[in-house]
C-alpha atoms as a PDB file:
ATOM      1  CA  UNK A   1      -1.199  38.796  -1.860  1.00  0.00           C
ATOM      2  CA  UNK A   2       0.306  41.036   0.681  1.00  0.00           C
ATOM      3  CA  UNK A   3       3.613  41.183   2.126  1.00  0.00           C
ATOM      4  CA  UNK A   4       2.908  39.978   5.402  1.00  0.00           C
ATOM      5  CA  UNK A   5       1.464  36.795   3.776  1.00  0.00           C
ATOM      6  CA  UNK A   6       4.028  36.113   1.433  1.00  0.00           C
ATOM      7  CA  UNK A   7       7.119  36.421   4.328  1.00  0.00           C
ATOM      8  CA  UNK A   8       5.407  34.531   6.820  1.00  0.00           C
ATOM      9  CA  UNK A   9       7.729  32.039   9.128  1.00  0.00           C
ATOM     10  CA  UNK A  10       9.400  29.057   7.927  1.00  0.00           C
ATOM     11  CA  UNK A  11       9.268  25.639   9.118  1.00  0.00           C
ATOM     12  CA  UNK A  12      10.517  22.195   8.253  1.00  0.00           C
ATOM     13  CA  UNK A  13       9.631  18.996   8.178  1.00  0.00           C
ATOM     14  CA  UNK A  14      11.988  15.996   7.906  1.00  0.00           C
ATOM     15  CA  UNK A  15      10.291  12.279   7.502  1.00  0.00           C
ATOM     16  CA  UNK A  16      12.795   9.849   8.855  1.00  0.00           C
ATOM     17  CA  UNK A  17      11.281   6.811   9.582  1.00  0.00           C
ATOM     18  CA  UNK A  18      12.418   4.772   6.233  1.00  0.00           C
ATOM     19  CA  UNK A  19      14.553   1.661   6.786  1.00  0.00           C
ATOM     20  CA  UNK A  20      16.602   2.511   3.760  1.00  0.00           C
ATOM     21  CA  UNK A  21      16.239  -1.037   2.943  1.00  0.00           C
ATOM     22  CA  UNK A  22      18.312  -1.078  -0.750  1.00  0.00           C
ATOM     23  CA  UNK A  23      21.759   0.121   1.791  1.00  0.00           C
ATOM     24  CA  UNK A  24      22.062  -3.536   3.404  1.00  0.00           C
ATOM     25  CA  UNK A  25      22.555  -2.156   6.433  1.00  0.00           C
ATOM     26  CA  UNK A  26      21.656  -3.071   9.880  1.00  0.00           C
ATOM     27  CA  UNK A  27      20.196   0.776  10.996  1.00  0.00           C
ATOM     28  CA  UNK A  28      18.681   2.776   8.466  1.00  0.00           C
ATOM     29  CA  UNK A  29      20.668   4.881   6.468  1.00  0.00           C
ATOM     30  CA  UNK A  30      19.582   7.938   8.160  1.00  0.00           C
ATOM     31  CA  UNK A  31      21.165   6.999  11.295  1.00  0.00           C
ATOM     32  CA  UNK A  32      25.013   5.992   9.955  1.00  0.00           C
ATOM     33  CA  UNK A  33      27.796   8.034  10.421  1.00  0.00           C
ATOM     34  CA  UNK A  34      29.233   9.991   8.219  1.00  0.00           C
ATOM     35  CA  UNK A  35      32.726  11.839   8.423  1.00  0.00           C
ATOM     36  CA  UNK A  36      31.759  12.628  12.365  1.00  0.00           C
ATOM     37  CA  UNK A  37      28.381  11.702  12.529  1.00  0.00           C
ATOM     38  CA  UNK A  38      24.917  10.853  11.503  1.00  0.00           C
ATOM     39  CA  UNK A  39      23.278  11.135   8.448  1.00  0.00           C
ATOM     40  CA  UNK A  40      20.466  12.936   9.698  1.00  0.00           C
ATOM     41  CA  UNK A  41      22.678  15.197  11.593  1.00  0.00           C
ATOM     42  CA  UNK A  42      24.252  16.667   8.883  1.00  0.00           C
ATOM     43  CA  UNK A  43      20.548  17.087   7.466  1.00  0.00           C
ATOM     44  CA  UNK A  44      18.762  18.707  10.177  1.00  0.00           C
ATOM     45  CA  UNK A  45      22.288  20.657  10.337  1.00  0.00           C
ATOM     46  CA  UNK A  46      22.200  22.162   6.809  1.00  0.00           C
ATOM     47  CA  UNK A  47      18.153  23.135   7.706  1.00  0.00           C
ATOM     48  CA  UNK A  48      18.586  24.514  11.005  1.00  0.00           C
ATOM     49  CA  UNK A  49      21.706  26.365  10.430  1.00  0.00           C
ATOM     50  CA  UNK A  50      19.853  28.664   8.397  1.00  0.00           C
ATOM     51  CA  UNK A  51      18.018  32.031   9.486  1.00  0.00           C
ATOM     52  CA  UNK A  52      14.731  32.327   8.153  1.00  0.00           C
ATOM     53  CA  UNK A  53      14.069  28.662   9.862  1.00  0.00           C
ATOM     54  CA  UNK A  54      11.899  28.625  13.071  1.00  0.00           C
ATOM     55  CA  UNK A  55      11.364  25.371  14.050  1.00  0.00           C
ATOM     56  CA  UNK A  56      11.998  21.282  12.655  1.00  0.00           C
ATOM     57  CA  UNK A  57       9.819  18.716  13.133  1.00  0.00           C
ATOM     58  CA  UNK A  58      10.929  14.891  12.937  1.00  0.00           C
ATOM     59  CA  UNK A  59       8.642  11.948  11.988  1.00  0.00           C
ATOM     60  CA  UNK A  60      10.912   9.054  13.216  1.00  0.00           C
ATOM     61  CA  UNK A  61      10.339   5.453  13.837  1.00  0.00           C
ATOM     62  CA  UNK A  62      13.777   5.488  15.719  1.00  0.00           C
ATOM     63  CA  UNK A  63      14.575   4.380  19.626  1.00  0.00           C
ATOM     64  CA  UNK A  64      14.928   7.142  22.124  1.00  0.00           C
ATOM     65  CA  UNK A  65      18.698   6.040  21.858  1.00  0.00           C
ATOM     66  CA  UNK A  66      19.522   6.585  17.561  1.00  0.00           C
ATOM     67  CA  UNK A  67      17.131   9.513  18.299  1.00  0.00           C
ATOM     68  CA  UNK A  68      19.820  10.784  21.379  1.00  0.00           C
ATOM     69  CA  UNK A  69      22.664  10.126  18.971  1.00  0.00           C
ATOM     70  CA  UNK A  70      21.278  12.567  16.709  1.00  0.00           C
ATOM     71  CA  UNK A  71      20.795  15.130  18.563  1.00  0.00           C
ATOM     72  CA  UNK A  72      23.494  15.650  21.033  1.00  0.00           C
ATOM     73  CA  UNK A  73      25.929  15.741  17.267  1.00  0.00           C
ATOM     74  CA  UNK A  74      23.722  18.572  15.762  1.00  0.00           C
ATOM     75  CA  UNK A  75      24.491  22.590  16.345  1.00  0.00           C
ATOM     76  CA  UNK A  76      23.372  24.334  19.324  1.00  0.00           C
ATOM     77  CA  UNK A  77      21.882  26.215  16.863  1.00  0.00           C
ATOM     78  CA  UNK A  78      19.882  23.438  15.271  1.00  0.00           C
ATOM     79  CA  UNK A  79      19.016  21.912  18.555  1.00  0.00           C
ATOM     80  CA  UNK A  80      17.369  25.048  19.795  1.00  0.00           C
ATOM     81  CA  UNK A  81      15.075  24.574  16.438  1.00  0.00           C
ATOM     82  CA  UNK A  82      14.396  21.051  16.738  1.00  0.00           C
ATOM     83  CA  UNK A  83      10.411  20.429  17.989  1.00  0.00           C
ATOM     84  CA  UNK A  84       9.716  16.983  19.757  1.00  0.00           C
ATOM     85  CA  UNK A  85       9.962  14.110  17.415  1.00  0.00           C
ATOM     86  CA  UNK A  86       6.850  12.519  16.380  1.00  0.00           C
ATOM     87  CA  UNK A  87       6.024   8.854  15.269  1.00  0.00           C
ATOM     88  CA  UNK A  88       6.302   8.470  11.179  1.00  0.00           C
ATOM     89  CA  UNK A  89       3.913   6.139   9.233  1.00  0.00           C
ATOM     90  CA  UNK A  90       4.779   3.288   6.991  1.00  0.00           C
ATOM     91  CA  UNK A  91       5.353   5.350   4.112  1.00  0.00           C
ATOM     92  CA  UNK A  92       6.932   8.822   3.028  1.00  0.00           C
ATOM     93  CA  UNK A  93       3.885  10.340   2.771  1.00  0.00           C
ATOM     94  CA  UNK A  94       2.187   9.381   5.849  1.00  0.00           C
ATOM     95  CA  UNK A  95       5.469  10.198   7.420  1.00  0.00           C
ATOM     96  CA  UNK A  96       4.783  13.881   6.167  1.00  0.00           C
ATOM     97  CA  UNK A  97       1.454  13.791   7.304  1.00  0.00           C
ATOM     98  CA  UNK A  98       2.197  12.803  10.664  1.00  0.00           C
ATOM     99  CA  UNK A  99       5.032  15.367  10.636  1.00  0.00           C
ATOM    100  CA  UNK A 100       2.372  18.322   9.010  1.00  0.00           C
ATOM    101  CA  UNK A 101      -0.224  17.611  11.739  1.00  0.00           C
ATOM    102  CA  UNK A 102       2.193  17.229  14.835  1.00  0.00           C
ATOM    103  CA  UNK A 103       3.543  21.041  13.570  1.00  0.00           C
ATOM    104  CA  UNK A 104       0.223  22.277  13.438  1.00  0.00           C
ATOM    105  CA  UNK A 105       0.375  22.900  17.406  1.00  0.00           C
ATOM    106  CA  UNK A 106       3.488  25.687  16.878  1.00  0.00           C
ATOM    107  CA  UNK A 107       2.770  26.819  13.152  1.00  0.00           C
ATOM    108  CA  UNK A 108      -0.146  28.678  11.065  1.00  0.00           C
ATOM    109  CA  UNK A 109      -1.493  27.093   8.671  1.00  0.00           C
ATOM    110  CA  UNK A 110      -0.895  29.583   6.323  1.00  0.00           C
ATOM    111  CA  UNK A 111       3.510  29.606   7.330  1.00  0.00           C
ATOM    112  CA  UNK A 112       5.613  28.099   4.683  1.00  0.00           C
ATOM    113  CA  UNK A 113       6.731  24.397   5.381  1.00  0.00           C
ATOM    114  CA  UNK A 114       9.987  23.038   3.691  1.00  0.00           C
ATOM    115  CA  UNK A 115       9.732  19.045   3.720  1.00  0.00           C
ATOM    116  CA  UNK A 116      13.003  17.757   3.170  1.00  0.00           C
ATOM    117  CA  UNK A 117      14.669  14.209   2.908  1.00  0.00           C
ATOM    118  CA  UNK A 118      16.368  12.748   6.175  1.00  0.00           C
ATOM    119  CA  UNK A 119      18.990  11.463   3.448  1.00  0.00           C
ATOM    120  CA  UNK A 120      20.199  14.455   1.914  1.00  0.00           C
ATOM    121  CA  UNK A 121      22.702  15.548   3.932  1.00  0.00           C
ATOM    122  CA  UNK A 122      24.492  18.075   1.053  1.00  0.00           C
ATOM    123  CA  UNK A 123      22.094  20.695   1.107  1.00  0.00           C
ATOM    124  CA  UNK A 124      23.270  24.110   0.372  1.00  0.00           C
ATOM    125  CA  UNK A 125      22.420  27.657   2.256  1.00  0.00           C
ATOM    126  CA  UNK A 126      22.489  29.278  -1.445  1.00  0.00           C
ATOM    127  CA  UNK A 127      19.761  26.451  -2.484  1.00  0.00           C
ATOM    128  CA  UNK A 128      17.558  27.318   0.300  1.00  0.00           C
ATOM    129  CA  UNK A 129      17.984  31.368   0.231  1.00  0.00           C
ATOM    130  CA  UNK A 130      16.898  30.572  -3.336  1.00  0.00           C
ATOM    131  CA  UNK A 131      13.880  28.192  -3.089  1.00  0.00           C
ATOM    132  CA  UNK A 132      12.404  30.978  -0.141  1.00  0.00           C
ATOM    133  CA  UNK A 133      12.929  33.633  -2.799  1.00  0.00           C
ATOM    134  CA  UNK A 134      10.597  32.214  -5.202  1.00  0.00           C
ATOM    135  CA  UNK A 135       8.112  32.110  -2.671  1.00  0.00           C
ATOM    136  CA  UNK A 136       8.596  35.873  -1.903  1.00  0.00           C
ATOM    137  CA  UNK A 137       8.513  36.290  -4.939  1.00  0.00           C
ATOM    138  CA  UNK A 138       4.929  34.880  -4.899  1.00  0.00           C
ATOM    139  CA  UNK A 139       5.357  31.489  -5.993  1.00  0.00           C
ATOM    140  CA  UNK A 140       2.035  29.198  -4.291  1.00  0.00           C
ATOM    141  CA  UNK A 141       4.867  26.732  -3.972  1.00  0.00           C
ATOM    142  CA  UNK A 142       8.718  25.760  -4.529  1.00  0.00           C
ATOM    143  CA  UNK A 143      11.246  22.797  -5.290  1.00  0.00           C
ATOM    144  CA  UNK A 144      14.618  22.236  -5.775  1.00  0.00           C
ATOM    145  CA  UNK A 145      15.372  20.594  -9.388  1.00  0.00           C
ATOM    146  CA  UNK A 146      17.494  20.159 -11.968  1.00  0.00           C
ATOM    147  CA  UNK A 147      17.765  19.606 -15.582  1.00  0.00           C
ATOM    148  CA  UNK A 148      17.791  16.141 -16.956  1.00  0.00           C
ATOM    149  CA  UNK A 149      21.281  15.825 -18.846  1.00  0.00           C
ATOM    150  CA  UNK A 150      21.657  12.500 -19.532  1.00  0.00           C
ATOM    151  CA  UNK A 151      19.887  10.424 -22.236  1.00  0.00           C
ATOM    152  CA  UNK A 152      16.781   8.531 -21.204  1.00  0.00           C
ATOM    153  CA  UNK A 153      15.554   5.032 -22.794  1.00  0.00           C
ATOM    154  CA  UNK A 154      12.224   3.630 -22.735  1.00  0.00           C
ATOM    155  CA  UNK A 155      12.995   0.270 -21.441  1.00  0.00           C
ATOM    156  CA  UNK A 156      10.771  -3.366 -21.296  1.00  0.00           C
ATOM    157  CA  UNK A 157      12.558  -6.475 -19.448  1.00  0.00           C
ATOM    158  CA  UNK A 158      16.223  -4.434 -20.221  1.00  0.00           C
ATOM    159  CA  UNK A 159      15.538  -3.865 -24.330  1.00  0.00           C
ATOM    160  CA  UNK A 160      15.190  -0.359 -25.220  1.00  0.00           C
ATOM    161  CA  UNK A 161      11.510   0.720 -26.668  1.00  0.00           C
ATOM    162  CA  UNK A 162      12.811   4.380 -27.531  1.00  0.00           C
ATOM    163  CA  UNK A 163      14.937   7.375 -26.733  1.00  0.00           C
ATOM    164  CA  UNK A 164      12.133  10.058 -24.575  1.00  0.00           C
ATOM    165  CA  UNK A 165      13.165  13.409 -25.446  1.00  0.00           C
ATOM    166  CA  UNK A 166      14.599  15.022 -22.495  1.00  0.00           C
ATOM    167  CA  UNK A 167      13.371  18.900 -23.099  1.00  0.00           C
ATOM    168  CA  UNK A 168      11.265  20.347 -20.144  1.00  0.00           C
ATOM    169  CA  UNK A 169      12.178  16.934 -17.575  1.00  0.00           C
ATOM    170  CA  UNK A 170      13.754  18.112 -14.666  1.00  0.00           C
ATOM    171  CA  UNK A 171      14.839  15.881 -11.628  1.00  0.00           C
ATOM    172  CA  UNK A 172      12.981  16.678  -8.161  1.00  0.00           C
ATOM    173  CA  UNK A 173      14.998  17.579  -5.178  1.00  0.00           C
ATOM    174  CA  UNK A 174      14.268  18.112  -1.814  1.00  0.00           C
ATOM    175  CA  UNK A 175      13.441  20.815   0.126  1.00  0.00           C
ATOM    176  CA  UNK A 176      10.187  20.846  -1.247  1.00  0.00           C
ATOM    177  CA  UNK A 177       7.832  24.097  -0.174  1.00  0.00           C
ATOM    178  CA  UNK A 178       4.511  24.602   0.704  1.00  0.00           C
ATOM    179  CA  UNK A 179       1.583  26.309   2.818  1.00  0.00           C
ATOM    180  CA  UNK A 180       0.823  24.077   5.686  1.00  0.00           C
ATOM    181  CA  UNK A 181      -2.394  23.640   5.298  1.00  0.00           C
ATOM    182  CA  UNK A 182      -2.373  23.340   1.830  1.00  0.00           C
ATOM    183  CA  UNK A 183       0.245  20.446   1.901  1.00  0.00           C
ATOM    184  CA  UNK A 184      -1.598  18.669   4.814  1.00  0.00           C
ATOM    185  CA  UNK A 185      -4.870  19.177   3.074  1.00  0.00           C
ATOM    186  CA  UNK A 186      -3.515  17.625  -0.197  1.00  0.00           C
ATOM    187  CA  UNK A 187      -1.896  14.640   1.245  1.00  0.00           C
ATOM    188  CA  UNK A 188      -4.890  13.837   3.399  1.00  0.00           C
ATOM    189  CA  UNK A 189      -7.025  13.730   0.315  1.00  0.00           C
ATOM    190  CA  UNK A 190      -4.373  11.587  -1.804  1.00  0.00           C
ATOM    191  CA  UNK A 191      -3.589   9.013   1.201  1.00  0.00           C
ATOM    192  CA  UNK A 192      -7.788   8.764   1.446  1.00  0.00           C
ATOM    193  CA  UNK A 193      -7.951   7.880  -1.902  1.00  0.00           C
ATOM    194  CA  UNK A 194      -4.843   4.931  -1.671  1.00  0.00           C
ATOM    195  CA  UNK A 195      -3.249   7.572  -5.003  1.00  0.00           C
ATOM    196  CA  UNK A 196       0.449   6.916  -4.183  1.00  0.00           C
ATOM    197  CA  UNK A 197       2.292  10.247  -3.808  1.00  0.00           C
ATOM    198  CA  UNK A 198       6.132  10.078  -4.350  1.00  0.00           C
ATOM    199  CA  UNK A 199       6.878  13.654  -3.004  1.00  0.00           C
ATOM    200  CA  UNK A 200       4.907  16.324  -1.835  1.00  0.00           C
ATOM    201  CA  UNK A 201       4.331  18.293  -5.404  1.00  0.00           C
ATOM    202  CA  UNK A 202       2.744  15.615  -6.341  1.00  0.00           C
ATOM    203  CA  UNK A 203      -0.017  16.161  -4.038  1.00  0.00           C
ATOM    204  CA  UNK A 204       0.218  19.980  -4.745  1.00  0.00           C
ATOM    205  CA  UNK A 205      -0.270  18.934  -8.744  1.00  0.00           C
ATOM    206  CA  UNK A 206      -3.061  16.628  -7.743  1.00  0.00           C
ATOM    207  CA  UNK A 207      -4.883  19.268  -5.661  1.00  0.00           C
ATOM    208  CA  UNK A 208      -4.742  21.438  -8.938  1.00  0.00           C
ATOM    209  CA  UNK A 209      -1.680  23.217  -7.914  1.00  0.00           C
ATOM    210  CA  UNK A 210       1.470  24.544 -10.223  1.00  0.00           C
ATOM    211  CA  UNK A 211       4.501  24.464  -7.973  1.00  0.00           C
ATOM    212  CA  UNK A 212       7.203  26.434  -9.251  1.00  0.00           C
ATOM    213  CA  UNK A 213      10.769  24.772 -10.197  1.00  0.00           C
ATOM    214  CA  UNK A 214      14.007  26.763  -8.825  1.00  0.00           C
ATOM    215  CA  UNK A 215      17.259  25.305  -9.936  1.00  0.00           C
ATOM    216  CA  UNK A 216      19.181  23.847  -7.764  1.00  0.00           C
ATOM    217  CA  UNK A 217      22.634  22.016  -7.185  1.00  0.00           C
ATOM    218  CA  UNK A 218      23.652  18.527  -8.893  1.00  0.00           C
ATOM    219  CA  UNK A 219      25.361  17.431  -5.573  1.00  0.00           C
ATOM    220  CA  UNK A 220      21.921  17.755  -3.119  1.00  0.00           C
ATOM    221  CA  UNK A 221      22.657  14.090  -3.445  1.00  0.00           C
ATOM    222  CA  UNK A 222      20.087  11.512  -1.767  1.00  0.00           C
ATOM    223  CA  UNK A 223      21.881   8.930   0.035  1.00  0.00           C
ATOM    224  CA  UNK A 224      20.198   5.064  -1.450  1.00  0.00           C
ATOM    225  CA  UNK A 225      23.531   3.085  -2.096  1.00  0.00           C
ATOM    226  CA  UNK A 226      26.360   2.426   0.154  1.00  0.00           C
ATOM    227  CA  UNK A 227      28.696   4.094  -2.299  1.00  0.00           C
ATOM    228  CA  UNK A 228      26.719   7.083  -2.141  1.00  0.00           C
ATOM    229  CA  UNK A 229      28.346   7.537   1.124  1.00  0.00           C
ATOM    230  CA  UNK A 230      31.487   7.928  -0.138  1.00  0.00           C
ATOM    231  CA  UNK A 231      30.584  10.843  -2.682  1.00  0.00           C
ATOM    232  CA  UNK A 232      28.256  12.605   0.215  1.00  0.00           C
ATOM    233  CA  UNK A 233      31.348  13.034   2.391  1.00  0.00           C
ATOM    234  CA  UNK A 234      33.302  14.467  -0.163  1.00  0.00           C
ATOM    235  CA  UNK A 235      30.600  16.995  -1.296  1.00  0.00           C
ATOM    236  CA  UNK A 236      30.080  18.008   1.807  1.00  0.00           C
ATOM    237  CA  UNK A 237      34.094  18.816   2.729  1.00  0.00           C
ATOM    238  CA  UNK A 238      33.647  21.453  -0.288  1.00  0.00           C
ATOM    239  CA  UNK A 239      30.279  22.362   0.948  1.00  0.00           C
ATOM    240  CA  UNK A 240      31.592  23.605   4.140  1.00  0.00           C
ATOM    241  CA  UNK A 241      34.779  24.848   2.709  1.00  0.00           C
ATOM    242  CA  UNK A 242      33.010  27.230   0.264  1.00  0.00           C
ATOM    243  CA  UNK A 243      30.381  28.500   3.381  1.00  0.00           C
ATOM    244  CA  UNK A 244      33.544  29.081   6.398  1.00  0.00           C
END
């Protein structure tokens, strides 16, 4: 593979259309404000702030008004990046879809695509700059992960079955990176055939693909509960401390 097709531009894709239902909240979680404002701010911040990305696309199921809220609170730099918004589906990975085929009108299908969650505001510049250099490294693909550390029980109506050894188990983050054509191509297939896909190497896997796993930090937290919150804002004061 040559150099020009291993560096080739870098996109994102951010599916933000969930309701974030488990939060009890009246907006999604997506849309809430946290320290000075939304959730998805912060997101598309911690994206677009960095170089090597050209251009987000959205997949929201938000009014034109949570949509404005967004972003008039995001960088000038970010909001220079940010494509128009597109309608998500009822699910994650329709939302991807959606978001995949709406980019193909500015990207190649062959440019790298980094789909990321709209609730995980804590991303870190060092976690992307190393995710990109597995794929110039030639990687066909890249996640963020980590280690499993704690303990895991098989368990059937709450009585442990057994203890599942823990060696080679690794937790998926987001970003997740991929060709856009391959992704699109691989969720198309897995959405025709109702096979539900829970992130996007999944679909990779399916297609016959071997993403590769790049370590990444603990505290890439996805926002579910309410007291995640709480721990997201105080991540992200160190976050920014550590990058100023």
């Amino acid at each position: 593979m040559s150099d020009s097709e291993i560096s080739r531009p870098v996109w994102a894709v951010i599916p933000a259309a969930g309701s974030g239902s488990r939060m009890g909240t009246a907006i999604p979680k997506q849309f809430l404000m946290l320290q000075d404002k939304p959730v998805l701010a912060h997101t598309l911040d911690r994206l677009g702030l960095h170089p090597r990305l050209r251009g987000i696309q959205v997949a929201t199921a938000a009014d034109k008004a949570q949509w404005n809220a967004v972003a008039q609170h995001v960088a000038p730099l970010t909001r220079d990046k940010l494509l128009p918004v597109c309608v998500g589906g009822e699910s994650r990975a329709q939302s991807v879809l959606r978001g995949l085929e709406a980019l193909d009108a500015h990207a190649d299908p062959r440019d790298w695509v980094l789909v990321h969650d709209a609730a995980r505001p804590c991303l870190r510049q060092a976690d992307i700059d190393a995710l990109l250099q597995a794929l110039d490294a030639g990687a066909e693909g890249a996640i963020l992960g980590a280690p499993v550390a704690d303990t895991l029980k098989r368990v059937d109506n709450c009585v442990i079955q057994e203890t599942v050894p823990r060696q080679q188990l690794w937790r998926a983050f987001t970003p997740q990176a991929f060709r856009l054509g391959s992704l699109r191509a691989a969720l198309s297939a897995a959405l025709r055939q109702g096979v539900e896909i829970t992130d996007e190497a999944s679909a990779i896997e399916r297609a016959g693909g071997h993403p590769r796993m790049v370590q990444g930090h603990t505290d890439n937290l996805k926002i579910t509960l309410s007291e995640d919150m709480d721990m997201a804002a105080i991540i992200l004061v160190g976050i920014l401390a550590g990058e100023n």
